[in-house]
PDB file of N, CA and C in Angstrom:
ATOM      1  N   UNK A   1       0.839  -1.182   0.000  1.00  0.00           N
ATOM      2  CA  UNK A   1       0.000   0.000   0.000  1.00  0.00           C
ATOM      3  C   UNK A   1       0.879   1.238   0.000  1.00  0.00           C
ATOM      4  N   UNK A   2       0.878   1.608  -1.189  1.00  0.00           N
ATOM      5  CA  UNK A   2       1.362   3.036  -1.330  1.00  0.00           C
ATOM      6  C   UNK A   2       0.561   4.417  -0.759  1.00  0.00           C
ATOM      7  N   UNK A   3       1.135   6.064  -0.529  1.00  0.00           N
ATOM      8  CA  UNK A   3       0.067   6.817  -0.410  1.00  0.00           C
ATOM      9  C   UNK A   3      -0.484   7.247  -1.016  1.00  0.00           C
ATOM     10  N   UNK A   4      -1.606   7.824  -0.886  1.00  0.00           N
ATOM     11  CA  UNK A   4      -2.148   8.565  -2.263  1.00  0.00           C
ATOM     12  C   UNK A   4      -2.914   9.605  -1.208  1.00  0.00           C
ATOM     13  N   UNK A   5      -3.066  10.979  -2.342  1.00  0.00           N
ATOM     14  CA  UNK A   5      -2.974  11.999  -1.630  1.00  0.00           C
ATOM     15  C   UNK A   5      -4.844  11.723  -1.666  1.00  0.00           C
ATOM     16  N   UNK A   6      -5.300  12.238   0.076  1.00  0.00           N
ATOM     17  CA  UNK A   6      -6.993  12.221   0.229  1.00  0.00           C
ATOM     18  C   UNK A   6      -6.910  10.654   0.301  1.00  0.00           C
ATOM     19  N   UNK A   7      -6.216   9.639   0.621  1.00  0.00           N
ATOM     20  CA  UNK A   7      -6.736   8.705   1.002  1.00  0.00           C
ATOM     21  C   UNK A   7      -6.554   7.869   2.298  1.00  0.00           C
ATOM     22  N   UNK A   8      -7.826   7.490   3.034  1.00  0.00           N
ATOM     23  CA  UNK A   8      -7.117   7.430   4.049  1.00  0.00           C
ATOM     24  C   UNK A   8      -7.635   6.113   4.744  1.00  0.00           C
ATOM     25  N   UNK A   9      -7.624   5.425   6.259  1.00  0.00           N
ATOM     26  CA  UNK A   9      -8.097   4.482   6.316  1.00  0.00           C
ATOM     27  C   UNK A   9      -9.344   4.199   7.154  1.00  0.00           C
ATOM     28  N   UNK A  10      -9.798   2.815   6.848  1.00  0.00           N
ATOM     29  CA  UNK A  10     -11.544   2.499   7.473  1.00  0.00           C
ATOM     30  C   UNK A  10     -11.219   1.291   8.213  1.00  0.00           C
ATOM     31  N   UNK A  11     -11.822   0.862   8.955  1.00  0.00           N
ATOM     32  CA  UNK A  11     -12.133  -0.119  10.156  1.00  0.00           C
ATOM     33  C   UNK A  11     -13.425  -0.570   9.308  1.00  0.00           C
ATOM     34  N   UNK A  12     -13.250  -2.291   8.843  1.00  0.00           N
ATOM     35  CA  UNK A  12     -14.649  -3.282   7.905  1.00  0.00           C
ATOM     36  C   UNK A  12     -15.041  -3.208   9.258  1.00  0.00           C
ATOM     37  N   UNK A  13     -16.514  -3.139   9.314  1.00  0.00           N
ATOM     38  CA  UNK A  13     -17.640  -3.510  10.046  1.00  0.00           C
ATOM     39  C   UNK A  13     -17.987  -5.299  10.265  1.00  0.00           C
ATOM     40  N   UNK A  14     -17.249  -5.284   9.317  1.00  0.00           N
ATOM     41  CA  UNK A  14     -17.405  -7.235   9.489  1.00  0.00           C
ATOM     42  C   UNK A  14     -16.144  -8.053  10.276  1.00  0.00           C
ATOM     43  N   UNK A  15     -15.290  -7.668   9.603  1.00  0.00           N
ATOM     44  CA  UNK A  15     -13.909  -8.468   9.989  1.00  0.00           C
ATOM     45  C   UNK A  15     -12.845  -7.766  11.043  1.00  0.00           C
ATOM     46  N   UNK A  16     -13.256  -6.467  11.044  1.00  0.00           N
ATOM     47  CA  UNK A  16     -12.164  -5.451  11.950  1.00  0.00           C
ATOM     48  C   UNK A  16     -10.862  -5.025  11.450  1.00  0.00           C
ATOM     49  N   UNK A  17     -10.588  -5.642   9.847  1.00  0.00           N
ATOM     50  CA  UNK A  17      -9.598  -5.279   9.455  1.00  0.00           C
ATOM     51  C   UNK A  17      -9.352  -3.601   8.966  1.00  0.00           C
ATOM     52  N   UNK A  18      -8.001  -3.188   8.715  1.00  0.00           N
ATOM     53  CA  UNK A  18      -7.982  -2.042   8.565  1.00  0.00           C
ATOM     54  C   UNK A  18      -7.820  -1.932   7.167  1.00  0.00           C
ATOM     55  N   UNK A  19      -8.443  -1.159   6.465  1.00  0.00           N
ATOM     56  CA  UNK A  19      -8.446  -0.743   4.856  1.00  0.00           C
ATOM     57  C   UNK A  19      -8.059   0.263   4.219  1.00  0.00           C
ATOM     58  N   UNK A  20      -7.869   1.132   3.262  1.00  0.00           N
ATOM     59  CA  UNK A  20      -7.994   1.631   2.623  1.00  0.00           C
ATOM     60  C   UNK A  20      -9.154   2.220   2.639  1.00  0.00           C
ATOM     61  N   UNK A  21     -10.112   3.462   2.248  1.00  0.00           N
ATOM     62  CA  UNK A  21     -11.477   3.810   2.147  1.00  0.00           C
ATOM     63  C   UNK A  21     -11.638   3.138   0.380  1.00  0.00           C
ATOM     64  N   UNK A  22     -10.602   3.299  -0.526  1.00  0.00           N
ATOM     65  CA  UNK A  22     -10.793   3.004  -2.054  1.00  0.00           C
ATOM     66  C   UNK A  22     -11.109   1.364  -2.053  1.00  0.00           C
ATOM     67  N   UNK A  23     -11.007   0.758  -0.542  1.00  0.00           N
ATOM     68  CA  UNK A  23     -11.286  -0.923  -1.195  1.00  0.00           C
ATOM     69  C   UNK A  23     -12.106  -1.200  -0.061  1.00  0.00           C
ATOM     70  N   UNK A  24     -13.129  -0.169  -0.033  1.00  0.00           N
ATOM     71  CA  UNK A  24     -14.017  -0.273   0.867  1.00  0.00           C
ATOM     72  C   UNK A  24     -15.478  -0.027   0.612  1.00  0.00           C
ATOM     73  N   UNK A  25     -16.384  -0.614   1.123  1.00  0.00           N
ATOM     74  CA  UNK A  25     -17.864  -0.934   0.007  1.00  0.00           C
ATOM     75  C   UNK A  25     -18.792  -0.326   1.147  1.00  0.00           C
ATOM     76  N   UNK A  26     -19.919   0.215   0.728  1.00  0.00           N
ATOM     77  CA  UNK A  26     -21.201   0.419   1.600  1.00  0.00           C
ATOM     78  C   UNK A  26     -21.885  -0.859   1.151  1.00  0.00           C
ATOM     79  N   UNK A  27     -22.329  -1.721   2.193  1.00  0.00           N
ATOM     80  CA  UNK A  27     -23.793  -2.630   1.710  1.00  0.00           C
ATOM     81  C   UNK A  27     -24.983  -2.151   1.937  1.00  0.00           C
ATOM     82  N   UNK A  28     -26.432  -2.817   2.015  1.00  0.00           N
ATOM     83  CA  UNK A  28     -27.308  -2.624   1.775  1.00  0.00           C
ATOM     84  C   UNK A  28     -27.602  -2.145   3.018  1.00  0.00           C
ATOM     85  N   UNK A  29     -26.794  -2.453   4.223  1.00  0.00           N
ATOM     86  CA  UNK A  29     -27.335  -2.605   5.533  1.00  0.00           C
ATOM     87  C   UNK A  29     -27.067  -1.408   6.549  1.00  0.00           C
ATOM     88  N   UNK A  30     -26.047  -0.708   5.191  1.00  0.00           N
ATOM     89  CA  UNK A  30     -25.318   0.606   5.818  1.00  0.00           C
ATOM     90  C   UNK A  30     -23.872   0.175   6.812  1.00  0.00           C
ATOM     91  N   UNK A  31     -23.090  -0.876   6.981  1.00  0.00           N
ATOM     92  CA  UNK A  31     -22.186  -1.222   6.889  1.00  0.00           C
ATOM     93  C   UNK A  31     -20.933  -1.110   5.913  1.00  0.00           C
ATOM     94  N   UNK A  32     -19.675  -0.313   5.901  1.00  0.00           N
ATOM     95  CA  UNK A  32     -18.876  -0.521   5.487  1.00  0.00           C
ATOM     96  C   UNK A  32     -17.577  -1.753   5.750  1.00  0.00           C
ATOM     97  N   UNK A  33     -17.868  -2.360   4.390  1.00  0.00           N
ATOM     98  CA  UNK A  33     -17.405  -3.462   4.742  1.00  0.00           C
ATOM     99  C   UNK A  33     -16.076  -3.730   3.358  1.00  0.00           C
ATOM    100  N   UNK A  34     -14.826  -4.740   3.321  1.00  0.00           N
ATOM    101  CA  UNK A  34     -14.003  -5.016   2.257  1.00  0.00           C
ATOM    102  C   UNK A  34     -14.741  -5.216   1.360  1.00  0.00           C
ATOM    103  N   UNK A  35     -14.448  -4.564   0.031  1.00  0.00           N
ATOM    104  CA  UNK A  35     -15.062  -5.096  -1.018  1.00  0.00           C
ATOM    105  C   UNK A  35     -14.724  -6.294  -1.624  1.00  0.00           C
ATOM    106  N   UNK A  36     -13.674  -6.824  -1.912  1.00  0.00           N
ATOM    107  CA  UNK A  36     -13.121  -8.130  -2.157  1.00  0.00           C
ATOM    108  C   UNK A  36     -13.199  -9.535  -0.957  1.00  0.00           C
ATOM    109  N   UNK A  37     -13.398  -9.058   0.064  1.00  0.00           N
ATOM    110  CA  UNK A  37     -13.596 -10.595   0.694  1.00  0.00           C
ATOM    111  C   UNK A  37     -14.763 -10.403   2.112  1.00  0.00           C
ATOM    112  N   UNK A  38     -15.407  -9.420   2.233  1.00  0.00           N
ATOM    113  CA  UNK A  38     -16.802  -9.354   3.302  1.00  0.00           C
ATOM    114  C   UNK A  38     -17.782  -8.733   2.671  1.00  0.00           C
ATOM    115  N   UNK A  39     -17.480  -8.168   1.366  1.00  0.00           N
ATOM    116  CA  UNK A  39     -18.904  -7.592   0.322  1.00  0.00           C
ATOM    117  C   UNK A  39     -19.784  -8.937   0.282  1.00  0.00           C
ATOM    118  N   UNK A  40     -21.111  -8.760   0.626  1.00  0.00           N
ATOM    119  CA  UNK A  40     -22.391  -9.325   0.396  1.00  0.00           C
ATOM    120  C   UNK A  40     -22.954  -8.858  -0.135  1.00  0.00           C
ATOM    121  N   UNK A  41     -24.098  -9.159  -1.128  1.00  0.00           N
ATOM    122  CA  UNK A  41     -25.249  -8.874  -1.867  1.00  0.00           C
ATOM    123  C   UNK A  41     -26.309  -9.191  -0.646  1.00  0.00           C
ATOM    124  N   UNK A  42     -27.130  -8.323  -1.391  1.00  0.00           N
ATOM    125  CA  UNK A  42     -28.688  -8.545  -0.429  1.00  0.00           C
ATOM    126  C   UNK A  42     -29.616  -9.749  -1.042  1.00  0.00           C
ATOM    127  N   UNK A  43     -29.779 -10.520  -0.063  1.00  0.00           N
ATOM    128  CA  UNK A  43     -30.651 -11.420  -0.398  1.00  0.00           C
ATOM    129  C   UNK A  43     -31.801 -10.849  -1.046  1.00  0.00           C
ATOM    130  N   UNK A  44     -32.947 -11.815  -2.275  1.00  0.00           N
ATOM    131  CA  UNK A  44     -33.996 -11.174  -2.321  1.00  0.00           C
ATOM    132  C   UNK A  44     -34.661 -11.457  -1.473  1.00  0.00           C
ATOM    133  N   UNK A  45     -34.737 -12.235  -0.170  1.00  0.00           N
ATOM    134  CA  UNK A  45     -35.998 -12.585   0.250  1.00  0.00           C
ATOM    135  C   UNK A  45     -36.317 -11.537   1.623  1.00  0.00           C
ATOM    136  N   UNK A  46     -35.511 -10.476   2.068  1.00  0.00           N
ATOM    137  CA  UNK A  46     -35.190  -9.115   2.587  1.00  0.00           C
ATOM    138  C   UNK A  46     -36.096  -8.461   1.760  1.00  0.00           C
ATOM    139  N   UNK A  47     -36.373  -8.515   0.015  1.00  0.00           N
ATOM    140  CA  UNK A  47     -37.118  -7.423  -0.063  1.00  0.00           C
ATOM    141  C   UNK A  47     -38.406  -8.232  -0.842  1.00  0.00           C
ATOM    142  N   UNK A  48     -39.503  -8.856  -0.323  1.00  0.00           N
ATOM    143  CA  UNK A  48     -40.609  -9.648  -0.603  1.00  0.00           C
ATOM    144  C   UNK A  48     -41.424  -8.865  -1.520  1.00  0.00           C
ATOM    145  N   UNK A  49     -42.411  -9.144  -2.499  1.00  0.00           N
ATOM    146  CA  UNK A  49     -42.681  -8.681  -3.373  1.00  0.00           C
ATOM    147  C   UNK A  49     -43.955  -7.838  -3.082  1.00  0.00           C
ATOM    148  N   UNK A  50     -44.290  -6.784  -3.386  1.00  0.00           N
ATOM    149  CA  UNK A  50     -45.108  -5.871  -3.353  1.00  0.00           C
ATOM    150  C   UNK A  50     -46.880  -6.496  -4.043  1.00  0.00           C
ATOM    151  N   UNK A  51     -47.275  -6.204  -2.901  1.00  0.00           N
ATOM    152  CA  UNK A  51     -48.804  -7.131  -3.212  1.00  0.00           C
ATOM    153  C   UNK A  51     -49.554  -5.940  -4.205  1.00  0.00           C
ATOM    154  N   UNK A  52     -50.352  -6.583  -5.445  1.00  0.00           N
ATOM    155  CA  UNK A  52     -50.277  -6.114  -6.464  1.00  0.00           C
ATOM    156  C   UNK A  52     -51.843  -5.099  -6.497  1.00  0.00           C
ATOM    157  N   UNK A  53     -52.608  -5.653  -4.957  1.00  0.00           N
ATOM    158  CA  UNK A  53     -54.165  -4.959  -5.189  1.00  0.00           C
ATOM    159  C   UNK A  53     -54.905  -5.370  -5.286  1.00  0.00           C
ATOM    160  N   UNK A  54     -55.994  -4.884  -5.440  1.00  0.00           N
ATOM    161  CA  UNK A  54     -57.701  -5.324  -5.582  1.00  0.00           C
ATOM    162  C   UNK A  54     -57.851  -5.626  -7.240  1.00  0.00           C
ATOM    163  N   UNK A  55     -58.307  -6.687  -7.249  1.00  0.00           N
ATOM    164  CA  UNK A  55     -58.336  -6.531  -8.838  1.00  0.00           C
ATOM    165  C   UNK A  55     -60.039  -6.871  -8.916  1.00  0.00           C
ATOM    166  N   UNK A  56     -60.595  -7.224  -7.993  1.00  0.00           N
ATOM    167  CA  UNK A  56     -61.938  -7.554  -7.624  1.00  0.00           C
ATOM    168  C   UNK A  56     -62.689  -6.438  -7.616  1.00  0.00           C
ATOM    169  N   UNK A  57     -63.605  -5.968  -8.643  1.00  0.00           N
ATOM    170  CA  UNK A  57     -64.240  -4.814  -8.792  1.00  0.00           C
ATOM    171  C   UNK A  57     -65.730  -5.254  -8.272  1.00  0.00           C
ATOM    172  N   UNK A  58     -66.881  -4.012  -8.097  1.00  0.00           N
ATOM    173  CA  UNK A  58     -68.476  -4.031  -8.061  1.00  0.00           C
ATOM    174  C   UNK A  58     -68.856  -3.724  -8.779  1.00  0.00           C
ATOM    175  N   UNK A  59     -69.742  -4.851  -9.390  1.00  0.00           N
ATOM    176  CA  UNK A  59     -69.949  -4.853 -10.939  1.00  0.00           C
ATOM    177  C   UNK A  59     -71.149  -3.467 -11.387  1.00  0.00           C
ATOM    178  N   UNK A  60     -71.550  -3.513 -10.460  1.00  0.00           N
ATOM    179  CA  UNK A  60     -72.599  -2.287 -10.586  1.00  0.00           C
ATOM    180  C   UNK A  60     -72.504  -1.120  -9.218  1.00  0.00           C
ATOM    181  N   UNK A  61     -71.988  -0.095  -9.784  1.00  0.00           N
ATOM    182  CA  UNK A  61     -71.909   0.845  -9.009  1.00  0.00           C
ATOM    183  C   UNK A  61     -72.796   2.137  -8.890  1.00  0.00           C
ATOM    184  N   UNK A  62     -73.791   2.334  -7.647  1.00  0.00           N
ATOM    185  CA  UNK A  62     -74.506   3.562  -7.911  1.00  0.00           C
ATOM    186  C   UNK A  62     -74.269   4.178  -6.491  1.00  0.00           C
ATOM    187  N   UNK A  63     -74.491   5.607  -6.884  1.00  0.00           N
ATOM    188  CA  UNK A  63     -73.971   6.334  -5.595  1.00  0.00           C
ATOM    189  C   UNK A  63     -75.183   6.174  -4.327  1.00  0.00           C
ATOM    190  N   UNK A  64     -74.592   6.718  -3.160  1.00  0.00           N
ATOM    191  CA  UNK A  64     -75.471   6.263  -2.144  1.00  0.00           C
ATOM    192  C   UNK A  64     -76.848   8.054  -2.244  1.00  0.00           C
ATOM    193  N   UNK A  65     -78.049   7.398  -1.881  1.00  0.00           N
ATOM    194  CA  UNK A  65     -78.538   8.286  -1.826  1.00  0.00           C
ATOM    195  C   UNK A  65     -78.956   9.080  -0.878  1.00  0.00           C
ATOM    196  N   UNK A  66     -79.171  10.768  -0.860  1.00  0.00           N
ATOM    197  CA  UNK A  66     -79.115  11.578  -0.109  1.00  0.00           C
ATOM    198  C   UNK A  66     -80.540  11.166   0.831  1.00  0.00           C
ATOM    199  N   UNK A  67     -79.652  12.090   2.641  1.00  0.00           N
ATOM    200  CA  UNK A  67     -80.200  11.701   3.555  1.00  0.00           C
ATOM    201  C   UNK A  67     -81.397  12.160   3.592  1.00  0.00           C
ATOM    202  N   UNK A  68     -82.649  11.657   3.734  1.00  0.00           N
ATOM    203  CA  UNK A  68     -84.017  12.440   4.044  1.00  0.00           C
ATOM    204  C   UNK A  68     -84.621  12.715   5.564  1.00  0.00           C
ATOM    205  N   UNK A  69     -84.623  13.592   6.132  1.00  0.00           N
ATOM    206  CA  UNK A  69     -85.057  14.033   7.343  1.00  0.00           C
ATOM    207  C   UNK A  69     -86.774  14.592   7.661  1.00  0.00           C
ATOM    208  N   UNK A  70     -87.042  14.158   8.486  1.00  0.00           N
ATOM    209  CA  UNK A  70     -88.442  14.758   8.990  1.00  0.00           C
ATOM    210  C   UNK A  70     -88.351  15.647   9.805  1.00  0.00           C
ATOM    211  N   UNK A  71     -88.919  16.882   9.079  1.00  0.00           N
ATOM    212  CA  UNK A  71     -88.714  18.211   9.242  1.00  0.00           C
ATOM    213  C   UNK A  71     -90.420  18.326  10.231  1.00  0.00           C
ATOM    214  N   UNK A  72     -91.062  17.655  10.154  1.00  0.00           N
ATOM    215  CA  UNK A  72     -92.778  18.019  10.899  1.00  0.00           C
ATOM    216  C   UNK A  72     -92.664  17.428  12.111  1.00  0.00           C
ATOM    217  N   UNK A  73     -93.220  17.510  13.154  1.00  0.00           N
ATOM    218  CA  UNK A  73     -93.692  17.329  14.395  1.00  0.00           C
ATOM    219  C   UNK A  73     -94.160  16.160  14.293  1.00  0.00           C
ATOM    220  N   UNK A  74     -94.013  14.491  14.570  1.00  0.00           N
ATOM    221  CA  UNK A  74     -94.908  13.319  14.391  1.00  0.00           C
ATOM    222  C   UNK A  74     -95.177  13.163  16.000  1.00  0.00           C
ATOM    223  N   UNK A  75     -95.949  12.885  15.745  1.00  0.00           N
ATOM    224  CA  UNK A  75     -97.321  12.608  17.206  1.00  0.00           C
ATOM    225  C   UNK A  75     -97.320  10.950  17.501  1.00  0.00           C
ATOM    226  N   UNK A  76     -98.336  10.609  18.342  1.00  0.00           N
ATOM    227  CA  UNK A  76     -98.486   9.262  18.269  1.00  0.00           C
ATOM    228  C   UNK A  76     -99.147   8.404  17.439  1.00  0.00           C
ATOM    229  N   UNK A  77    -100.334   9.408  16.867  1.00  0.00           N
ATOM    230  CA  UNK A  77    -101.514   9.063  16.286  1.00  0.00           C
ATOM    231  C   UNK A  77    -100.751   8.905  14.365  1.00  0.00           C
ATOM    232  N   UNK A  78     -99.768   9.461  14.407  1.00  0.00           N
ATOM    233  CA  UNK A  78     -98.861   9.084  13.044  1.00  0.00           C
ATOM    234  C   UNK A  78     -98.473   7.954  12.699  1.00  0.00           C
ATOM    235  N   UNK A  79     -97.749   7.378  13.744  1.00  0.00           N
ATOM    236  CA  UNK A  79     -97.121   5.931  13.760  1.00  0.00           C
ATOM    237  C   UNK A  79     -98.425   4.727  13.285  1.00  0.00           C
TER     238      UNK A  79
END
């Protein structure tokens, strides 16, 4: 390991080894980790598939109808 100017070193989150930042990877998990021997891919089964909806419609749709109120005085002799 030679220097290079702006480069400097990282502590892998996996192994504890000391790196370079240029041979050093972000994963999915927000871990910086070696890119050549503790880089992981993300499993797919971490990101399960997005449920697709209602596809089940009402075949006949009419709007609901407006409320009707009794505006008169009802007695007993109404009922």
């Amino acid at each position: 390991m030679s220097y290079t100017p702006g480069e400097y070193y990282m502590i892998c989150d996996r192994c504890g080894f000391r790196r370079l930042a240029s041979e050093m990877k972000k994963e999915w998990n927000g871990w910086w980790v070696c890119f050549d021997t503790c880089f992981e891919k993300k499993h797919p089964q971490y990101t399960p598939p997005k449920p697709l909806g209602e596809s089940q419609k009402v075949p006949i749709h009419r709007p609901e109808p407006p409320d009707n109120f009794i505006t008169e005085k009802i007695t007993g002799d109404d009922l």
